[in-house]
C-alpha atoms as a PDB file:
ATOM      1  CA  UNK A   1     -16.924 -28.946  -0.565  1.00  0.00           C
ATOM      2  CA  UNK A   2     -13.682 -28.599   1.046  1.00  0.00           C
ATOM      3  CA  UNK A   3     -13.027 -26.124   4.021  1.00  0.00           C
ATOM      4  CA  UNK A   4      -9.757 -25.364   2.538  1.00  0.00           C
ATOM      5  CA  UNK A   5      -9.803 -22.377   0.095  1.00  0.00           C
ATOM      6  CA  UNK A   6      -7.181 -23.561  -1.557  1.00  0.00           C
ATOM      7  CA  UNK A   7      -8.848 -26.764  -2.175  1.00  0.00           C
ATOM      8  CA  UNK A   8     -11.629 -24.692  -4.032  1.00  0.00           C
ATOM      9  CA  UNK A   9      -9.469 -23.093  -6.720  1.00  0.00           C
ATOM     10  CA  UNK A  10      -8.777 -23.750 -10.258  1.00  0.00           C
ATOM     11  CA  UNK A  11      -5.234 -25.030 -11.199  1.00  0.00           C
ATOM     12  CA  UNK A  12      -4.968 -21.678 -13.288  1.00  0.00           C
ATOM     13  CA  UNK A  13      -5.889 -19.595 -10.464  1.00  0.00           C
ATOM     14  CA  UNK A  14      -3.388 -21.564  -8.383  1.00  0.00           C
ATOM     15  CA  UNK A  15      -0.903 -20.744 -10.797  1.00  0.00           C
ATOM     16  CA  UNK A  16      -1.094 -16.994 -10.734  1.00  0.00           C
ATOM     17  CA  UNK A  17      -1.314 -17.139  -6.975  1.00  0.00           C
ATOM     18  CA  UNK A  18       1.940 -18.717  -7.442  1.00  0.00           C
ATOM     19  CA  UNK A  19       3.481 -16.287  -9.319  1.00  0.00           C
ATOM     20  CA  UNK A  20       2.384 -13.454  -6.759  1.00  0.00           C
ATOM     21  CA  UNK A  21       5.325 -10.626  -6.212  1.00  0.00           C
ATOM     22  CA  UNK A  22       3.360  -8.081  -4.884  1.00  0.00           C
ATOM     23  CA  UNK A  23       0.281  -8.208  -2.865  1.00  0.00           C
ATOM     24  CA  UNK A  24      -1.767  -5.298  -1.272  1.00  0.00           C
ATOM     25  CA  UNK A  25      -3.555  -5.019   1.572  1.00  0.00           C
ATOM     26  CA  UNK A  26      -6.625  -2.477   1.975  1.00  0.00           C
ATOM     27  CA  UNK A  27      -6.768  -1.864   5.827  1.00  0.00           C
ATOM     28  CA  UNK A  28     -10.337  -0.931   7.366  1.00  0.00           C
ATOM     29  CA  UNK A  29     -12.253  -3.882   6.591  1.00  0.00           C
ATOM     30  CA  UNK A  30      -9.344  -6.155   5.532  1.00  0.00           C
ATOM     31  CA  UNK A  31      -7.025  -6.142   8.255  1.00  0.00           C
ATOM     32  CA  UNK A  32      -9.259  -4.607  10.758  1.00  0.00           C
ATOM     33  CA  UNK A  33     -14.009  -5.494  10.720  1.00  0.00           C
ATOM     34  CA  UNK A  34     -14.143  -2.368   9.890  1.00  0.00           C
ATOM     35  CA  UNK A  35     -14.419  -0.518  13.133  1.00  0.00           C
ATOM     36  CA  UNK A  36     -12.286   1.978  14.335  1.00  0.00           C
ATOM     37  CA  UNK A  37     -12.453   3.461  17.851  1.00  0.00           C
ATOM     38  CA  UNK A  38     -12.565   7.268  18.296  1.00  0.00           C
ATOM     39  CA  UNK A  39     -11.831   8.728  21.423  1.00  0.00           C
ATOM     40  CA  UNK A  40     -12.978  11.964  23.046  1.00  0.00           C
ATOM     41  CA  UNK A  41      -9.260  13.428  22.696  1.00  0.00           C
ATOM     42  CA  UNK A  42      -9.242  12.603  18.953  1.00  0.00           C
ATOM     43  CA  UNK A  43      -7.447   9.231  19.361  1.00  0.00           C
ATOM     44  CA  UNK A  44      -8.150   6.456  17.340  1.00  0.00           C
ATOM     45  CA  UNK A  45      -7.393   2.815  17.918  1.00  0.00           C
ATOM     46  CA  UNK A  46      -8.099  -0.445  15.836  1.00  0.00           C
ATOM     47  CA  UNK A  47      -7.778  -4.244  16.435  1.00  0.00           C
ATOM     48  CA  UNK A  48      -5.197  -6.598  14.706  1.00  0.00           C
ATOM     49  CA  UNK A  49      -5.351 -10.328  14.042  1.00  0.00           C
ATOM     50  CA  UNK A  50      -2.306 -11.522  15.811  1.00  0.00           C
ATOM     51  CA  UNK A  51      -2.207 -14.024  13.273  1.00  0.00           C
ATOM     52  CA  UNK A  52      -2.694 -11.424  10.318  1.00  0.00           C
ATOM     53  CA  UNK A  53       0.803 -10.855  11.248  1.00  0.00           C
ATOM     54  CA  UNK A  54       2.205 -13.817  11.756  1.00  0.00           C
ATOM     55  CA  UNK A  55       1.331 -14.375   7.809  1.00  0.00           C
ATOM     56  CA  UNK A  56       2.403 -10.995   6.603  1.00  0.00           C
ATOM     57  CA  UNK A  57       5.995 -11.467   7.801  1.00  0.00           C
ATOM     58  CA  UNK A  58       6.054 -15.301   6.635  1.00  0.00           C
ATOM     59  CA  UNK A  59       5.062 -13.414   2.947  1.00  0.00           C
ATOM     60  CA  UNK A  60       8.341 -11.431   3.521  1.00  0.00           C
ATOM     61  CA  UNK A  61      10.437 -14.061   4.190  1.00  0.00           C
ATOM     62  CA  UNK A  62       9.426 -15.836   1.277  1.00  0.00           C
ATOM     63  CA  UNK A  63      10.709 -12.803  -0.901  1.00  0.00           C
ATOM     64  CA  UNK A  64       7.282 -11.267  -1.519  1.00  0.00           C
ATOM     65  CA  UNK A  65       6.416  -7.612  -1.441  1.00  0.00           C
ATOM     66  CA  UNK A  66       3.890  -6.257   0.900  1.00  0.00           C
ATOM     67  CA  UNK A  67       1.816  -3.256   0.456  1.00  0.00           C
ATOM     68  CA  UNK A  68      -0.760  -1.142   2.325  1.00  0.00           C
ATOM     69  CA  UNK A  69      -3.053   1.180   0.310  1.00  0.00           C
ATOM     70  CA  UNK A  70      -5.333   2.877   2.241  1.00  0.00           C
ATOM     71  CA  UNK A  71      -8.137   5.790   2.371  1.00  0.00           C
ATOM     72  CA  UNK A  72      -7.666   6.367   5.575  1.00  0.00           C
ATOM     73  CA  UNK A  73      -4.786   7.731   7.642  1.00  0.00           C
ATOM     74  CA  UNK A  74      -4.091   6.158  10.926  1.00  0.00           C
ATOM     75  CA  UNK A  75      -0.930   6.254  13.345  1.00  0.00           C
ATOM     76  CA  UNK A  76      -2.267   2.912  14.472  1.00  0.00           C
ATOM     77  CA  UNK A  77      -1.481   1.780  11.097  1.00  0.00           C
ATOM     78  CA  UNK A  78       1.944   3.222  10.686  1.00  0.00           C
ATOM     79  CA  UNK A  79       2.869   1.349  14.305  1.00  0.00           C
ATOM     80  CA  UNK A  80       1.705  -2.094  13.050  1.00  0.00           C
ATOM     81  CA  UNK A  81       3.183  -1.991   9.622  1.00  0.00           C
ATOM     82  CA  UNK A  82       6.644  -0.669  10.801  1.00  0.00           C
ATOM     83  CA  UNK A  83       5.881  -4.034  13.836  1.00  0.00           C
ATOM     84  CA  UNK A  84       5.743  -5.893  10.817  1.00  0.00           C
ATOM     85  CA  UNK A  85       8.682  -4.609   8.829  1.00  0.00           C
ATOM     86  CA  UNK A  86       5.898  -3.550   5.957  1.00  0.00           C
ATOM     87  CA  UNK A  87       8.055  -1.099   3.542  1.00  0.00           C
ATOM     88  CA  UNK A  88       5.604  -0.037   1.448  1.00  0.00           C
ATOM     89  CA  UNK A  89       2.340   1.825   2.913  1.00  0.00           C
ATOM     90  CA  UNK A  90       0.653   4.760   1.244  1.00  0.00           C
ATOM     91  CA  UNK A  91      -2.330   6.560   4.100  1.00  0.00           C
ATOM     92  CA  UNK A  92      -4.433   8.934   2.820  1.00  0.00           C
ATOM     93  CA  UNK A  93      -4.412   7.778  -0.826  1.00  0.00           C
ATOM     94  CA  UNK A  94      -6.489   9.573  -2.907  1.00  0.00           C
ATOM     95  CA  UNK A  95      -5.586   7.260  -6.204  1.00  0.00           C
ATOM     96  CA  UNK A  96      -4.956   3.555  -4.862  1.00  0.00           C
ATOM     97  CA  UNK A  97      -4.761   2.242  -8.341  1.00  0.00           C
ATOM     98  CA  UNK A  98      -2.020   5.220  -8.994  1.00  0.00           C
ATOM     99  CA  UNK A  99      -0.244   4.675  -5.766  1.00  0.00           C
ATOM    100  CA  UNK A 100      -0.157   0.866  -6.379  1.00  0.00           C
ATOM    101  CA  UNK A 101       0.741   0.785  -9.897  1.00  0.00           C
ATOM    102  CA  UNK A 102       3.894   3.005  -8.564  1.00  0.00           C
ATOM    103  CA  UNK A 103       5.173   0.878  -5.830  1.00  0.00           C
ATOM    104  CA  UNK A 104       4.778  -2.245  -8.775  1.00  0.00           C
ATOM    105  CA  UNK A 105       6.840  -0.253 -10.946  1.00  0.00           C
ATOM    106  CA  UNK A 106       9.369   0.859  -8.656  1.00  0.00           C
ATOM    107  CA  UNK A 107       9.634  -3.382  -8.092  1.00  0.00           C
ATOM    108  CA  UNK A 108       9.564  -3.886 -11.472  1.00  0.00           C
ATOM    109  CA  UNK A 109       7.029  -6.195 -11.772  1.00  0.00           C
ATOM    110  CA  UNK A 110       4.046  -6.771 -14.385  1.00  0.00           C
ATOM    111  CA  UNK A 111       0.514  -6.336 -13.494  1.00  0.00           C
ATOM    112  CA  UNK A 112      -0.079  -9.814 -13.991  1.00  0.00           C
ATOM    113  CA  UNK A 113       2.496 -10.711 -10.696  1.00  0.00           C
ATOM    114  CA  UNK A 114       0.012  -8.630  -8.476  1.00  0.00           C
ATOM    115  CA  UNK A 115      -2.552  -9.126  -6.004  1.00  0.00           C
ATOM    116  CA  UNK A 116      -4.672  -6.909  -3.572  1.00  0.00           C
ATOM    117  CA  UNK A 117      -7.245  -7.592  -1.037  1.00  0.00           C
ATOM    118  CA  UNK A 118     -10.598  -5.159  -0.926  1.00  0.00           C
ATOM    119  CA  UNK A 119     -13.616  -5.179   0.793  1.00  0.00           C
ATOM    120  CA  UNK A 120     -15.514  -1.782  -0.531  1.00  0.00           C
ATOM    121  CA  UNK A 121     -16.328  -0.040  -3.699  1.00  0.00           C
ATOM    122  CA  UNK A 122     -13.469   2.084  -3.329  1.00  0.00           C
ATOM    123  CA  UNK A 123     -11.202  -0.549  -3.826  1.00  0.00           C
ATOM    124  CA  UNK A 124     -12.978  -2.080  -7.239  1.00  0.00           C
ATOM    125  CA  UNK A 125     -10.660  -0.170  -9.582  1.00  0.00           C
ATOM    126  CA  UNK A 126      -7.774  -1.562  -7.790  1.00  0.00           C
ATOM    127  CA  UNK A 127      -8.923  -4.911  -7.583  1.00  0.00           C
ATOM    128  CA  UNK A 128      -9.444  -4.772 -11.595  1.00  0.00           C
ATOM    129  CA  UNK A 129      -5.884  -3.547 -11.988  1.00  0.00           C
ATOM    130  CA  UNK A 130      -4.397  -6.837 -10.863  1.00  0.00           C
ATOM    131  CA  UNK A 131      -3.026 -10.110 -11.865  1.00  0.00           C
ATOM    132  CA  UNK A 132      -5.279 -11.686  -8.621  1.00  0.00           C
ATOM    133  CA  UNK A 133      -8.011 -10.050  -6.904  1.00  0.00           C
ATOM    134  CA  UNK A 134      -9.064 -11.225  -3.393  1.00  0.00           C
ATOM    135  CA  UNK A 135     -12.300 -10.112  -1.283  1.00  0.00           C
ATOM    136  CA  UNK A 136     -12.495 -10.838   2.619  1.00  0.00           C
ATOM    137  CA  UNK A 137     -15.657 -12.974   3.511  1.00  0.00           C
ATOM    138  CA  UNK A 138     -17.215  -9.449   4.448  1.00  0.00           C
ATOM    139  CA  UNK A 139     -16.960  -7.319   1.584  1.00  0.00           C
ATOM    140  CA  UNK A 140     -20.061  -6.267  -0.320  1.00  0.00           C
ATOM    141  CA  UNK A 141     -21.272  -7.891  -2.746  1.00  0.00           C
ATOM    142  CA  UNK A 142     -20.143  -5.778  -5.865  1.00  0.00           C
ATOM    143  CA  UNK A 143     -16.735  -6.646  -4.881  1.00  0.00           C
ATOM    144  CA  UNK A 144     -17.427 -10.044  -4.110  1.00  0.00           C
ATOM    145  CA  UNK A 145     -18.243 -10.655  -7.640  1.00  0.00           C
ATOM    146  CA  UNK A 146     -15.804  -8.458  -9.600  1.00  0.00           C
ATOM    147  CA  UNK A 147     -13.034 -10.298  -7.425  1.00  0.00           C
ATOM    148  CA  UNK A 148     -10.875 -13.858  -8.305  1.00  0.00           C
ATOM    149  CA  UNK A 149     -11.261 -15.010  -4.979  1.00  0.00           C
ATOM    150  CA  UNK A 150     -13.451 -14.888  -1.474  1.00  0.00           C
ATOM    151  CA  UNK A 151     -11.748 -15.544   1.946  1.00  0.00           C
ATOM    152  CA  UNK A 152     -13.759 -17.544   4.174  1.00  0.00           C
ATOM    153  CA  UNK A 153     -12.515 -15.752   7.323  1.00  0.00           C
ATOM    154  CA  UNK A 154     -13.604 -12.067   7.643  1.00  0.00           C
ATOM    155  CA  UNK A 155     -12.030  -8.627   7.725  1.00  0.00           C
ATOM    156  CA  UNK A 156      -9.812  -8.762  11.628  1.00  0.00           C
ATOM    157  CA  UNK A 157     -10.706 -12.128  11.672  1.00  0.00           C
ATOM    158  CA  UNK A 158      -7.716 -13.493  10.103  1.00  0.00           C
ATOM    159  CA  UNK A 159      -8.790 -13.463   6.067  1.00  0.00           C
ATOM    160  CA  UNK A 160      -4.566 -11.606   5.783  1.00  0.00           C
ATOM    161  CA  UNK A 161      -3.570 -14.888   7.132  1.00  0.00           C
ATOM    162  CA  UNK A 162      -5.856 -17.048   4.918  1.00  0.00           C
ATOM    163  CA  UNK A 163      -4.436 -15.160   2.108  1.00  0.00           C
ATOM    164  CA  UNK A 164      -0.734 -15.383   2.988  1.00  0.00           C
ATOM    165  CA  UNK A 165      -0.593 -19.229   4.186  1.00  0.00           C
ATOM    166  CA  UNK A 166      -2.907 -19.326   0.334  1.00  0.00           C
ATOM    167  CA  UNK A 167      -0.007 -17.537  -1.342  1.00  0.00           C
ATOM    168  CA  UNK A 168       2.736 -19.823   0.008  1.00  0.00           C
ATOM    169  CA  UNK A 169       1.190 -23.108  -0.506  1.00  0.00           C
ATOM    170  CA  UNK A 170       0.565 -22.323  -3.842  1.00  0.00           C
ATOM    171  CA  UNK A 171       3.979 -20.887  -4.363  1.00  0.00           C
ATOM    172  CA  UNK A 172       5.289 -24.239  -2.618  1.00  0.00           C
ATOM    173  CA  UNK A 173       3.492 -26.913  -4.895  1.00  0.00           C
ATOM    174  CA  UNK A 174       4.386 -25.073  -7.754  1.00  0.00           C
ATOM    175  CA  UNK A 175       7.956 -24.766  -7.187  1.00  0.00           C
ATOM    176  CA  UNK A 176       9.883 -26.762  -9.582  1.00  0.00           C
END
C-alpha cells in the first residue's frame, strides 16, 4: 500500500475530486486537533498548520471556492480566514447543510461539484449532502465510514493540506 492517498483512490473517485468547485472546511478538529485554549479573561486561541494554509490559498489560485462552516464562533477564526483571503465563512451555524447549500447556490454549482471535510457527528448531514466527502485521520468512526475518503494526517496536523495538494493533482491529471 502506497503512502500517497491519492495513490489509494479509485479512478471514479479521482474524477469527482477533479471536478471539485467548492470545498468546505469544518474548523475544530479539521483545521485545528480539536483543542481550543480558554483564557481566564475569556480569550480563546487555537493552533494553525502553517501548511494548512499554504494549500488553502494554492486551492484559490486554482479557481476553487473555499468555505468554512462552523459550530463554533471564534475571532481566531475570522483572523486566519481573512490571512488567507477565505470569502466564504459562516461561525455560529446552526444549519451547516443550510448554510452550505447557500454559499453553493450563490456559486452556482451542483451538489455533485462539492466537497467538505468533517470530523464529528455534527458534520454527517453535511458530509451526505456532497458530491465528495472527506474525514481527517481523527474523526470518529461514524464519520469515518459514512465519508468517501480518510486523510492520513490528522485534524492541525496538516490533513487541509493533504486535501488541497489531493484536489489539485487530481484536477491536474485530469485536465485535458
Amino acid at each position: 500500500m502506497s503512502d500517497d492517498m491519492y495513490d489509494n483512490l479509485s479512478d471514479d473517485l479521482l474524477a469527482r475530486i477533479a471536478q471539485i468547485g467548492l470545498i468546505g472546511f469544518d474548523v475544530d478538529g479539521v483545521f485545528t486537533d480539536g483543542r481550543f485554549y480558554l483564557a481566564d479573561d475569556g480569550t480563546e486561541s487555537k493552533a494553525f498548520h502553517t501548511q494548512d494554509g499554504y494549500g488553502v490559498r494554492s486551492l484559490l489560485r486554482a479557481g476553487v471556492e473555499v468555505a468554512i462552516i462552523s459550530g463554533r464562533r471564534s475571532e481566531a477564526v475570522s483572523r486566519r480566514m481573512r490571512e488567507l483571503d477565505v470569502r466564504h465563512v459562516v461561525l455560529g451555524s446552526k444549519n451547516k447543510t443550510g448554510d452550505f447549500a447557500g454559499i453553493r447556490e450563490r456559486l452556482g454549482l451542483e451538489a455533485a461539484r462539492t466537497a467538505f471535510v468533517g470530523d464529528d457527528l455534527p458534520d454527517l448531514p453535511l458530509l451526505e449532502a456532497v458530491g465528495v466527502s472527506f474525514a481527517v485521520a481523527n474523526a470518529v468512526d461514524a464519520v469515518k465510514t459514512k465519508t468517501d475518503c480518510t486523510t492520513r494526517r490528522s485534524g492541525g496536523g496538516g490533513a487541509v493540506r493533504e486535501i488541497c495538494d489531493l484536489l489539485l493533482r487530481a484536477r491536474a491529471e485530469t485536465a485535458p
